[in-house]
PDB file of N, CA and C in Angstrom:
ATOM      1  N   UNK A   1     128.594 119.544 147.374  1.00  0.00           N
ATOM      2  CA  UNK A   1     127.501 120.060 146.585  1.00  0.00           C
ATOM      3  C   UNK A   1     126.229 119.312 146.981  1.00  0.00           C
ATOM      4  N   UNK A   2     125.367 119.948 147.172  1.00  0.00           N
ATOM      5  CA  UNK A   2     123.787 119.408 147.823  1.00  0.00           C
ATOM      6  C   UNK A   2     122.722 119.411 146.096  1.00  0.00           C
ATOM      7  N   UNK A   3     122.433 117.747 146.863  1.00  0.00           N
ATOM      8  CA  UNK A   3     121.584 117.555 145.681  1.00  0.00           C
ATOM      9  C   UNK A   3     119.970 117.742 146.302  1.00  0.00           C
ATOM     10  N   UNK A   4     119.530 118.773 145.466  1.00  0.00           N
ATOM     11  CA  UNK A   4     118.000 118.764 145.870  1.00  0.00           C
ATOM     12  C   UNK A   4     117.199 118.108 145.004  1.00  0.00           C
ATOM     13  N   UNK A   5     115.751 117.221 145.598  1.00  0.00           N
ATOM     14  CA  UNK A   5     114.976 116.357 145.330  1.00  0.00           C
ATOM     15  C   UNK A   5     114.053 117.699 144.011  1.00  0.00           C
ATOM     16  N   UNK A   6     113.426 116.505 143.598  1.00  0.00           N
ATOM     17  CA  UNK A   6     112.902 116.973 142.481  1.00  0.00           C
ATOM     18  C   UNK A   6     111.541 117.609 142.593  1.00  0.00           C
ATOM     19  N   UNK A   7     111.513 118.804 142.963  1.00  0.00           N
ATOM     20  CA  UNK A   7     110.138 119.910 143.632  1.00  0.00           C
ATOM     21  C   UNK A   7     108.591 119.483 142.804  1.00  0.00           C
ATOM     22  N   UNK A   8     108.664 119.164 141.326  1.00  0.00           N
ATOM     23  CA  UNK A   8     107.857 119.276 139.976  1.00  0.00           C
ATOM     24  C   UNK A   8     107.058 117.838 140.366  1.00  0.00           C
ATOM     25  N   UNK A   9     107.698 117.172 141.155  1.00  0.00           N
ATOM     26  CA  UNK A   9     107.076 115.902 141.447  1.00  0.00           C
ATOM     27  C   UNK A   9     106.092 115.504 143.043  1.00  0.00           C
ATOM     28  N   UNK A  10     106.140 116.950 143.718  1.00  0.00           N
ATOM     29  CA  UNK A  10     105.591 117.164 144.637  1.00  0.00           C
ATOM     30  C   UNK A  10     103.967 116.677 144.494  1.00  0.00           C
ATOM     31  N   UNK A  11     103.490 117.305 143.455  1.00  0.00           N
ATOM     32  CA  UNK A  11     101.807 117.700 143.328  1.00  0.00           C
ATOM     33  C   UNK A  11     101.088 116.045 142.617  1.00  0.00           C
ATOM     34  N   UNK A  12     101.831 114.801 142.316  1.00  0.00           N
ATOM     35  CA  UNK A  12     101.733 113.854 142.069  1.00  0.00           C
ATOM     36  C   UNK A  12     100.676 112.892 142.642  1.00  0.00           C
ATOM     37  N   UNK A  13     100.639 113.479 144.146  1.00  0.00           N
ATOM     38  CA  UNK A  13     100.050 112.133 144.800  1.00  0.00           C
ATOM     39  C   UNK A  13      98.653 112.538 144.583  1.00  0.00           C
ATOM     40  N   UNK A  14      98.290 113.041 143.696  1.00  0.00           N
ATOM     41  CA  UNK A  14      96.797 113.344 143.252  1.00  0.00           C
ATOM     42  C   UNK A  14      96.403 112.598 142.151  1.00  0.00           C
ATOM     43  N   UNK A  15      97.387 111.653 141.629  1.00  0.00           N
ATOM     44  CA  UNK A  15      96.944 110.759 140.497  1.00  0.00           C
ATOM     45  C   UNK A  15      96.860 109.800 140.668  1.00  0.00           C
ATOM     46  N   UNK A  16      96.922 108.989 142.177  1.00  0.00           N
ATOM     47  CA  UNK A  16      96.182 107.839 142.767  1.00  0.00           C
ATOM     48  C   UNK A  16      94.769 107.934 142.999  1.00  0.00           C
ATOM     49  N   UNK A  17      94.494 109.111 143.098  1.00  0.00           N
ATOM     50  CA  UNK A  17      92.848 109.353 142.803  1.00  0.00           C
ATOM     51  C   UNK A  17      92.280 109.065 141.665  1.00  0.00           C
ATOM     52  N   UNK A  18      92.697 108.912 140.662  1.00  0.00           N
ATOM     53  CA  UNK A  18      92.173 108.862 139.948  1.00  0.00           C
ATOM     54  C   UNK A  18      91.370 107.949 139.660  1.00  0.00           C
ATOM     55  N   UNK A  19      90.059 107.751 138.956  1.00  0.00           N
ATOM     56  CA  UNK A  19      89.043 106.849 138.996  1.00  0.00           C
ATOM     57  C   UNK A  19      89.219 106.284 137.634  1.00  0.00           C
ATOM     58  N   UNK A  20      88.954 104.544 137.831  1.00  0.00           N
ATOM     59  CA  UNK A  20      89.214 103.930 136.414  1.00  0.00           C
ATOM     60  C   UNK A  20      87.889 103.807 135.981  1.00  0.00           C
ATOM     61  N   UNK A  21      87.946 103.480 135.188  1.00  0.00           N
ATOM     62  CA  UNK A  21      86.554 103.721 134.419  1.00  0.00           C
ATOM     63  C   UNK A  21      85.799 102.075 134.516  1.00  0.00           C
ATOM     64  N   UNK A  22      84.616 101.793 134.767  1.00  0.00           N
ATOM     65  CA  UNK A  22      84.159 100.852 135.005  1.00  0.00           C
ATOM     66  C   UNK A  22      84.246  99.718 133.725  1.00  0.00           C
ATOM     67  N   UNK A  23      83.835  98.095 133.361  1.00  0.00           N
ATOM     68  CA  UNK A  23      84.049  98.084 131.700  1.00  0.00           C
ATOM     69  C   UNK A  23      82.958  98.370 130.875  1.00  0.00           C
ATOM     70  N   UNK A  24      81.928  98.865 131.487  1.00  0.00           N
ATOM     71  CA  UNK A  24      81.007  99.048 130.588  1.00  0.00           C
ATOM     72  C   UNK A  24      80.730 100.651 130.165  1.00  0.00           C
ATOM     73  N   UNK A  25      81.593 101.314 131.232  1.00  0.00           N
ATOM     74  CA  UNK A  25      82.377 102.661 130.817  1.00  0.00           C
ATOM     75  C   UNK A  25      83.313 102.946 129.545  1.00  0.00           C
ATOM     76  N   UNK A  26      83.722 101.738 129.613  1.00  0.00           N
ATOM     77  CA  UNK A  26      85.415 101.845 128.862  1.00  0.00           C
ATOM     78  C   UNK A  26      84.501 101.265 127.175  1.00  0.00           C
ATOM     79  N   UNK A  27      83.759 100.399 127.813  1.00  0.00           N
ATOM     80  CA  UNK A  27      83.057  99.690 126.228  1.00  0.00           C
ATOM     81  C   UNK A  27      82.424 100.376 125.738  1.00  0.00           C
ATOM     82  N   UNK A  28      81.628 101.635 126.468  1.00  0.00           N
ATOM     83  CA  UNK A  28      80.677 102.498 125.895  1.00  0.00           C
ATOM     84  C   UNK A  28      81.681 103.665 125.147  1.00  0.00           C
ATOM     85  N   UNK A  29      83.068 103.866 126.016  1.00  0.00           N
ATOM     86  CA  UNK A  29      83.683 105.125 125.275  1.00  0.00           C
ATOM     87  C   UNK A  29      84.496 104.783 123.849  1.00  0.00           C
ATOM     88  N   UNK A  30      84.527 103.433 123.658  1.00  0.00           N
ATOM     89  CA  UNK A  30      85.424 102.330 122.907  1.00  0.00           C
ATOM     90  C   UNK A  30      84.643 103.087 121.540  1.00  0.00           C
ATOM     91  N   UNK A  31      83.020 102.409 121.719  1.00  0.00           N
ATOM     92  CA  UNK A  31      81.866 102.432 120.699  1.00  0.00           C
ATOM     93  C   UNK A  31      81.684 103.743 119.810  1.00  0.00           C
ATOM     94  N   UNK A  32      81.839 104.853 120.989  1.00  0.00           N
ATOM     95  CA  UNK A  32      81.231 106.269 120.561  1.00  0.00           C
ATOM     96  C   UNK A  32      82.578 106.381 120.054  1.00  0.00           C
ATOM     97  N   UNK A  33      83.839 105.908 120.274  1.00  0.00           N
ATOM     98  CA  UNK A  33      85.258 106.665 119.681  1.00  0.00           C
ATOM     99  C   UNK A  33      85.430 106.153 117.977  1.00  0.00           C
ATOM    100  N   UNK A  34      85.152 104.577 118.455  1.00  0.00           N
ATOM    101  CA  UNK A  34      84.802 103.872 117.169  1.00  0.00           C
ATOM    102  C   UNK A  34      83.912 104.022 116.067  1.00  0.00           C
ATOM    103  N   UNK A  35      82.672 104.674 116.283  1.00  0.00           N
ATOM    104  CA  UNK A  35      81.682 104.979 115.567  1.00  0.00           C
ATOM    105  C   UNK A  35      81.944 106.643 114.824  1.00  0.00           C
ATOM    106  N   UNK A  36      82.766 107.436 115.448  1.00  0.00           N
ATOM    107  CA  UNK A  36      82.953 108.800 115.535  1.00  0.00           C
ATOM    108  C   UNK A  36      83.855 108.643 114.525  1.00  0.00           C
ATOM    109  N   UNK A  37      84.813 107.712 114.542  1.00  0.00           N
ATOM    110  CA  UNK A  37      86.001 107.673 113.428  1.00  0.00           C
ATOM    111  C   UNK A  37      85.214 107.196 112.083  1.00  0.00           C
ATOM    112  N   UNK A  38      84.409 106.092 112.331  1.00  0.00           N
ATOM    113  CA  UNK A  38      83.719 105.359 110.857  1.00  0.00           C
ATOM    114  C   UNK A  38      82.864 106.870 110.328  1.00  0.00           C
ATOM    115  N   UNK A  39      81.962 107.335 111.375  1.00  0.00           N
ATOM    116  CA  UNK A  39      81.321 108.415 110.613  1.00  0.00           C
ATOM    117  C   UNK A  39      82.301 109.586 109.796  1.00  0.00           C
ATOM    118  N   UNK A  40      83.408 109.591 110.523  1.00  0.00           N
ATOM    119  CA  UNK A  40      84.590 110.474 109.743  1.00  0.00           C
ATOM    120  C   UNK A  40      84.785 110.124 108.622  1.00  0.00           C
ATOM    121  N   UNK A  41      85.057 108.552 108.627  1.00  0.00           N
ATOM    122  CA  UNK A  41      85.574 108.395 107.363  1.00  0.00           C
ATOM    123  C   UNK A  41      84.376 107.991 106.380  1.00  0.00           C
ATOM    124  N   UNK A  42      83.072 107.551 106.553  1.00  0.00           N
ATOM    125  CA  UNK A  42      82.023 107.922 105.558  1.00  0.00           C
ATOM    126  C   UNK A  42      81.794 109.407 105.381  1.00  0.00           C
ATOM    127  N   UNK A  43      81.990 110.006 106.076  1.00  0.00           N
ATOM    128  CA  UNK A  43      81.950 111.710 105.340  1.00  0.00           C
ATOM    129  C   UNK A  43      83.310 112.108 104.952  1.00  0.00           C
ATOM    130  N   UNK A  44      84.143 111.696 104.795  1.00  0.00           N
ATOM    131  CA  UNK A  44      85.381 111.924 104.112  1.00  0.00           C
ATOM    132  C   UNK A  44      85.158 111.661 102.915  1.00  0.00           C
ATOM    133  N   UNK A  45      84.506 110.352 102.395  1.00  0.00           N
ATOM    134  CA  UNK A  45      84.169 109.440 101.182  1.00  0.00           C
ATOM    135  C   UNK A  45      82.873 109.950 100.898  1.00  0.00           C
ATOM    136  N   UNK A  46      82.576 110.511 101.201  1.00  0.00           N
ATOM    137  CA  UNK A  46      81.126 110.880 100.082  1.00  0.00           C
ATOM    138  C   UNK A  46      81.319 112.409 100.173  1.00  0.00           C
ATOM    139  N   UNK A  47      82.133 113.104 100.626  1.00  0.00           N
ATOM    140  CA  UNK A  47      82.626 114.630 100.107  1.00  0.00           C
ATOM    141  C   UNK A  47      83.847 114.368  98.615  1.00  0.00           C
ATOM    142  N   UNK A  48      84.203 113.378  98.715  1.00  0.00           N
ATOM    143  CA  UNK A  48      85.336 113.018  97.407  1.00  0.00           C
ATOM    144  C   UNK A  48      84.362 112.617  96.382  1.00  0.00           C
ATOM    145  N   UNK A  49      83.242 111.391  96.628  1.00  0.00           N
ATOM    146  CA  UNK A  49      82.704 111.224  95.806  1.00  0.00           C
ATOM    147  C   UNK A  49      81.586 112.072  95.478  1.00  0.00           C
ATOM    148  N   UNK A  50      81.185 113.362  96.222  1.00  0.00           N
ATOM    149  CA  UNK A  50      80.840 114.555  95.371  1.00  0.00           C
ATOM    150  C   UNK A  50      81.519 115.739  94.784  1.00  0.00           C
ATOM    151  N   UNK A  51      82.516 115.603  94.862  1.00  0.00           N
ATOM    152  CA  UNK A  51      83.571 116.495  94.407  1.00  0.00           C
ATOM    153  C   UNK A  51      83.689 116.202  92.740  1.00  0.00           C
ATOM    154  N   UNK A  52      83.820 114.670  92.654  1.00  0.00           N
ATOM    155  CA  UNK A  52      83.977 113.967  91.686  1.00  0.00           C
ATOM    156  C   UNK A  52      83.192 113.999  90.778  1.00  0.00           C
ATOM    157  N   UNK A  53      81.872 113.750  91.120  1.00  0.00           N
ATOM    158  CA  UNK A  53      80.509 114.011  90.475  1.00  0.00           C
ATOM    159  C   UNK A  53      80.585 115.566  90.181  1.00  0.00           C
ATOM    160  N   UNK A  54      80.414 116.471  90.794  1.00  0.00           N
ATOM    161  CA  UNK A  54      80.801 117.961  90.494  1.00  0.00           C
ATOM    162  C   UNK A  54      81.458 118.127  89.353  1.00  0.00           C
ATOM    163  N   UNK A  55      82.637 117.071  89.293  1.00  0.00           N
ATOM    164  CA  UNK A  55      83.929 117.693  88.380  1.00  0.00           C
ATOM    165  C   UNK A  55      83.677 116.875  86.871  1.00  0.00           C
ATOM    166  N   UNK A  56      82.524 115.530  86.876  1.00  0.00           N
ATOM    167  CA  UNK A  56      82.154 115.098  85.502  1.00  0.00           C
ATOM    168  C   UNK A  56      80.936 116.000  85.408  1.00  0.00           C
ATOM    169  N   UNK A  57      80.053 116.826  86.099  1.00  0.00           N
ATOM    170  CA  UNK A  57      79.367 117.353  85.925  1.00  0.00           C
ATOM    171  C   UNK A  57      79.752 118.733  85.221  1.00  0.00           C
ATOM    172  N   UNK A  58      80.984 119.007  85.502  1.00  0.00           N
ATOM    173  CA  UNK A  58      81.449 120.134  84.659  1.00  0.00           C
ATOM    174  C   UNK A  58      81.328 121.586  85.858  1.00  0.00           C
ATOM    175  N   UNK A  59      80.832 121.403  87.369  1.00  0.00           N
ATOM    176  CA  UNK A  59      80.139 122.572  88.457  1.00  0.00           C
ATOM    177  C   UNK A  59      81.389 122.478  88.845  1.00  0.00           C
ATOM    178  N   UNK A  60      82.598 122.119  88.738  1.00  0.00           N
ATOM    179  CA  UNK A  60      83.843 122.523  89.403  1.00  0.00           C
ATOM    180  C   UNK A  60      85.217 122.303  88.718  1.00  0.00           C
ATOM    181  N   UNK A  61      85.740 123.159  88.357  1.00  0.00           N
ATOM    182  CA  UNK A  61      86.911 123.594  87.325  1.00  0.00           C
ATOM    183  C   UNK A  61      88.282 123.671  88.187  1.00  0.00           C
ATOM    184  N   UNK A  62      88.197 123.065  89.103  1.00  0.00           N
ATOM    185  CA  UNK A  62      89.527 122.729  90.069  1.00  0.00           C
ATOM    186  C   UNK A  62      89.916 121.642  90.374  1.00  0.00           C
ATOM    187  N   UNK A  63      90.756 120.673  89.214  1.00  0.00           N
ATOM    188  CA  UNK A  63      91.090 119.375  89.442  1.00  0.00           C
ATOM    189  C   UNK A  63      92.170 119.078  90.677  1.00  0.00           C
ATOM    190  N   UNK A  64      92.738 119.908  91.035  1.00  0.00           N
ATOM    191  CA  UNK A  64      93.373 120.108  91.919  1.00  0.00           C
ATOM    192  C   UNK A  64      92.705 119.657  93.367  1.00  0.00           C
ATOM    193  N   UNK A  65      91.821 120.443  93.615  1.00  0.00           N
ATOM    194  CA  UNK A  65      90.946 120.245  95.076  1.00  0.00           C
ATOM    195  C   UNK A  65      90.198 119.100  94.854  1.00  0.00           C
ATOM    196  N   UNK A  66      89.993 118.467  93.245  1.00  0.00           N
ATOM    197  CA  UNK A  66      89.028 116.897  93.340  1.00  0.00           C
ATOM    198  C   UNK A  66      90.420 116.112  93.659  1.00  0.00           C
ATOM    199  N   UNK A  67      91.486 116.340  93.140  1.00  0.00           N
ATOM    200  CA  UNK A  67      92.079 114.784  93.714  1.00  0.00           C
ATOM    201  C   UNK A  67      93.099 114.906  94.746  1.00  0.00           C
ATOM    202  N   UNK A  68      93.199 116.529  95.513  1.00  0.00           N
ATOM    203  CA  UNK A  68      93.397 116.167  96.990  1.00  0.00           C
ATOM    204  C   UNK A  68      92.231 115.646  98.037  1.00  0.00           C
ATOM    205  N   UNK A  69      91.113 116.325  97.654  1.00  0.00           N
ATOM    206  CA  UNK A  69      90.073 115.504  98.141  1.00  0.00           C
ATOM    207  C   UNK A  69      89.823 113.345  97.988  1.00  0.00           C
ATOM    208  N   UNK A  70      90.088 113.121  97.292  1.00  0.00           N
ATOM    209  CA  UNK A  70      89.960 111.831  96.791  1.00  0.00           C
ATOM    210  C   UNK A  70      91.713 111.423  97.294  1.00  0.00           C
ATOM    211  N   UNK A  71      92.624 112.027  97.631  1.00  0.00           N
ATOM    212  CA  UNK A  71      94.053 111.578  98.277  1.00  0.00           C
ATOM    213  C   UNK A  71      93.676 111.428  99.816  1.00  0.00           C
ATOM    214  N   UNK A  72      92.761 112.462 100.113  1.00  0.00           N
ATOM    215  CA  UNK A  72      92.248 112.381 101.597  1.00  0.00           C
ATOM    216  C   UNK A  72      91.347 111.180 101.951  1.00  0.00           C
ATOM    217  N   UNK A  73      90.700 110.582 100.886  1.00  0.00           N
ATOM    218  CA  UNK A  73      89.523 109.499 101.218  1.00  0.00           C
ATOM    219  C   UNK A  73      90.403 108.807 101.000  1.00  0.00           C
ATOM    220  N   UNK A  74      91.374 108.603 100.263  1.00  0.00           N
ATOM    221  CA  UNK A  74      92.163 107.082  99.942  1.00  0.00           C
ATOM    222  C   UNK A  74      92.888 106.853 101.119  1.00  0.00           C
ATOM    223  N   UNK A  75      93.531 107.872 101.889  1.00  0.00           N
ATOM    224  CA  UNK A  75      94.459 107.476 103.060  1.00  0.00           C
ATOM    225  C   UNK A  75      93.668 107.534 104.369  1.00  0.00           C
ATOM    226  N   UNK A  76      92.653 107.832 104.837  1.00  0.00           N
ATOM    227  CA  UNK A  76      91.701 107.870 105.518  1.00  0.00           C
ATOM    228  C   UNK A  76      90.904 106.242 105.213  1.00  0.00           C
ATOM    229  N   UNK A  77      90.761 105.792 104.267  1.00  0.00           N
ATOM    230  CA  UNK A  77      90.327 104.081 103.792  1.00  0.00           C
ATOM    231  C   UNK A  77      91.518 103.242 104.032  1.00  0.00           C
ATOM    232  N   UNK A  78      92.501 103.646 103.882  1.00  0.00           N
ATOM    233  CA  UNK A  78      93.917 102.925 104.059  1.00  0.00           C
ATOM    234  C   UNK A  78      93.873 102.414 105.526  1.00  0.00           C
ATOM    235  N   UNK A  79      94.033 103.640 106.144  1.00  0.00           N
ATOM    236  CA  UNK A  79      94.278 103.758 107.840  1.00  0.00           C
ATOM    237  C   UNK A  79      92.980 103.177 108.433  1.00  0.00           C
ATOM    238  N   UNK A  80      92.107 102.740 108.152  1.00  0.00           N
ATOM    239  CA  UNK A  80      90.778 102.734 108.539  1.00  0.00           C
ATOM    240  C   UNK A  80      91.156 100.853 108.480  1.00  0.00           C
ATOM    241  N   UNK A  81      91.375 100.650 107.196  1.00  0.00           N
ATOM    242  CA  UNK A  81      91.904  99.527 106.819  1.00  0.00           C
ATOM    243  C   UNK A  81      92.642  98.462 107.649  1.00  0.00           C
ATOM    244  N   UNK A  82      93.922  99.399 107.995  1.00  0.00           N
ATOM    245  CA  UNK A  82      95.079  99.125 108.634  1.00  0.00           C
ATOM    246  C   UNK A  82      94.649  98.624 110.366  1.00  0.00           C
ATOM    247  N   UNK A  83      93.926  99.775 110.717  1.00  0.00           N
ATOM    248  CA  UNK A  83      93.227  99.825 112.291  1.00  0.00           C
ATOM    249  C   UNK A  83      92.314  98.021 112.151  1.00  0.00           C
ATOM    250  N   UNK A  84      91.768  97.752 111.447  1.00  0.00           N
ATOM    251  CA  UNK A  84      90.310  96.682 111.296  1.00  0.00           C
ATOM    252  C   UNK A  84      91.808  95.183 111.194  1.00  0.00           C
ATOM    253  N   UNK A  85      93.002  95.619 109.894  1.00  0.00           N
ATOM    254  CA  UNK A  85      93.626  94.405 110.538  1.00  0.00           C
ATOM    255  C   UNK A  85      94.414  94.183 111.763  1.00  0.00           C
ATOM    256  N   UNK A  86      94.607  95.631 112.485  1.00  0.00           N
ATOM    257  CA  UNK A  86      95.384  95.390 114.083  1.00  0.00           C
ATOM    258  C   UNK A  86      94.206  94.704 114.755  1.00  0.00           C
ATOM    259  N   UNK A  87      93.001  95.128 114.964  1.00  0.00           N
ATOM    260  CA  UNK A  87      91.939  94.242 115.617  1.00  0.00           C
ATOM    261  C   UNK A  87      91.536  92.943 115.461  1.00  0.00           C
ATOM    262  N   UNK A  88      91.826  92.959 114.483  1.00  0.00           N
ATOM    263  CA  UNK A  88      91.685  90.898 113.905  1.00  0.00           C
ATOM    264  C   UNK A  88      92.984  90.600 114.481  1.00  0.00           C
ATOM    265  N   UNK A  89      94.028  90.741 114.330  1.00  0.00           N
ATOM    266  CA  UNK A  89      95.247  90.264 114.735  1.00  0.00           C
ATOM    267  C   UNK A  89      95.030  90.242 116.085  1.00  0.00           C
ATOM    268  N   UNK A  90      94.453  90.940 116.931  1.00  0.00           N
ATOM    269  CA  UNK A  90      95.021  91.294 118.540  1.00  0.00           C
ATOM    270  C   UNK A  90      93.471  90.205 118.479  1.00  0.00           C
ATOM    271  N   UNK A  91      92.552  90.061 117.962  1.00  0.00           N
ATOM    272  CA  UNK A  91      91.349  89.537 118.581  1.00  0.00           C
ATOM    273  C   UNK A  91      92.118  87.581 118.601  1.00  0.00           C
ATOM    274  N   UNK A  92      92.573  87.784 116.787  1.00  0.00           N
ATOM    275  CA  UNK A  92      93.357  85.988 117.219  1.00  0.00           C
ATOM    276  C   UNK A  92      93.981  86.050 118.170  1.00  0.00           C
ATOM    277  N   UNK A  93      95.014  86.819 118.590  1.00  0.00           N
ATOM    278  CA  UNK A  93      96.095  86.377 119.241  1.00  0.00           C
ATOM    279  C   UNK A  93      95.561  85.988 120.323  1.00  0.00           C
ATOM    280  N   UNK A  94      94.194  86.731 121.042  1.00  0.00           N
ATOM    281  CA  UNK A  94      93.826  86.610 122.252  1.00  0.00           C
ATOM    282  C   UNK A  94      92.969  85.673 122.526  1.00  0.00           C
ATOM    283  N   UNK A  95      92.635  84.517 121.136  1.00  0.00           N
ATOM    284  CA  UNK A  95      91.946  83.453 121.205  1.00  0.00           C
ATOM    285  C   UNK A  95      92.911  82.570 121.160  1.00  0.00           C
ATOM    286  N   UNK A  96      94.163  83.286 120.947  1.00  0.00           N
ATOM    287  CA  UNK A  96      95.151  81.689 121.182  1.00  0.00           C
ATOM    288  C   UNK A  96      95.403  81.518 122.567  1.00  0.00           C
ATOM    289  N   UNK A  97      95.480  82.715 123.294  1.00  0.00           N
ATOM    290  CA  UNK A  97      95.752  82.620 124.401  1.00  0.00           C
ATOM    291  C   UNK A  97      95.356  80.876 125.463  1.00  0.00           C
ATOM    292  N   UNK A  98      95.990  80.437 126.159  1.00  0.00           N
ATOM    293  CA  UNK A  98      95.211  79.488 127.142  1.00  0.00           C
ATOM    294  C   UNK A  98      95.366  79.981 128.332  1.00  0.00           C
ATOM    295  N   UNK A  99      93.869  79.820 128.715  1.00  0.00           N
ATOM    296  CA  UNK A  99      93.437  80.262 129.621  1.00  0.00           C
ATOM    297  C   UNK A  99      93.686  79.027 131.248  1.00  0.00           C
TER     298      UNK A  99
END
C-alpha cells in the first residue's frame, strides 16, 4: 500500500514571507487594540448607567433589558479587571527576570 505525502501542505512555503512587524509596529497595534477595548468598555458602562437613569426616571418600563444591560457592564468590568491583573503579573515576573 503506497503512502502519499500530504498535497494541503504544498502551498506553505509562502508563510516564510511573511513580514514581522517592526516594535514600534507591534507597540502602535498593542495601543490602538488596547484603547479600542477600554473605549468598549466605557461605552458599555455608560449605556447601563443610562438605562438605569431611564428606569428611576420612570422613560423605560423594561426591567429586564436594565439589568441585562448592567450584567453586560459587570462582566465586561470583570474581564477588563482580570486582563489589568495578567499584565501586572507578566510585567513582575519580567522584572524578576535576571538579565
Amino acid at each position: 500500500m503506497a503512502v502519499e505525502g500530504i498535497s494541503g501542505l504544498a502551498g506553505t512555503s509562502g508563510l516564510t514571507n511573511i513580514k514581522q512587524a517592526t516594535p514600534a509596529q507591534a507597540q502602535s497595534s498593542f495601543t490602538e487594540s488596547l484603547k479600542s477595548a477600554i473605549d468598549s468598555l466605557n461605552e458599555t458602562q455608560q449605556a447601563s448607567d443610562k438605562m438605569t437613569q431611564d428606569l428611576a426616571a420612570g422613560k423605560i418600563d423594561n426591567l429586564h433589558d436594565v439589568m441585562i444591560a448592567s450584567q453586560k457592564a459587570s462582566v465586561a468590568l470583570d474581564a477588563a479587571v482580570q486582563v489589568q491583573k495578567k499584565a501586572i503579573d507578566a510585567y513582575t515576573e519580567m522584572m524578576r527576570m535576571s538579565m
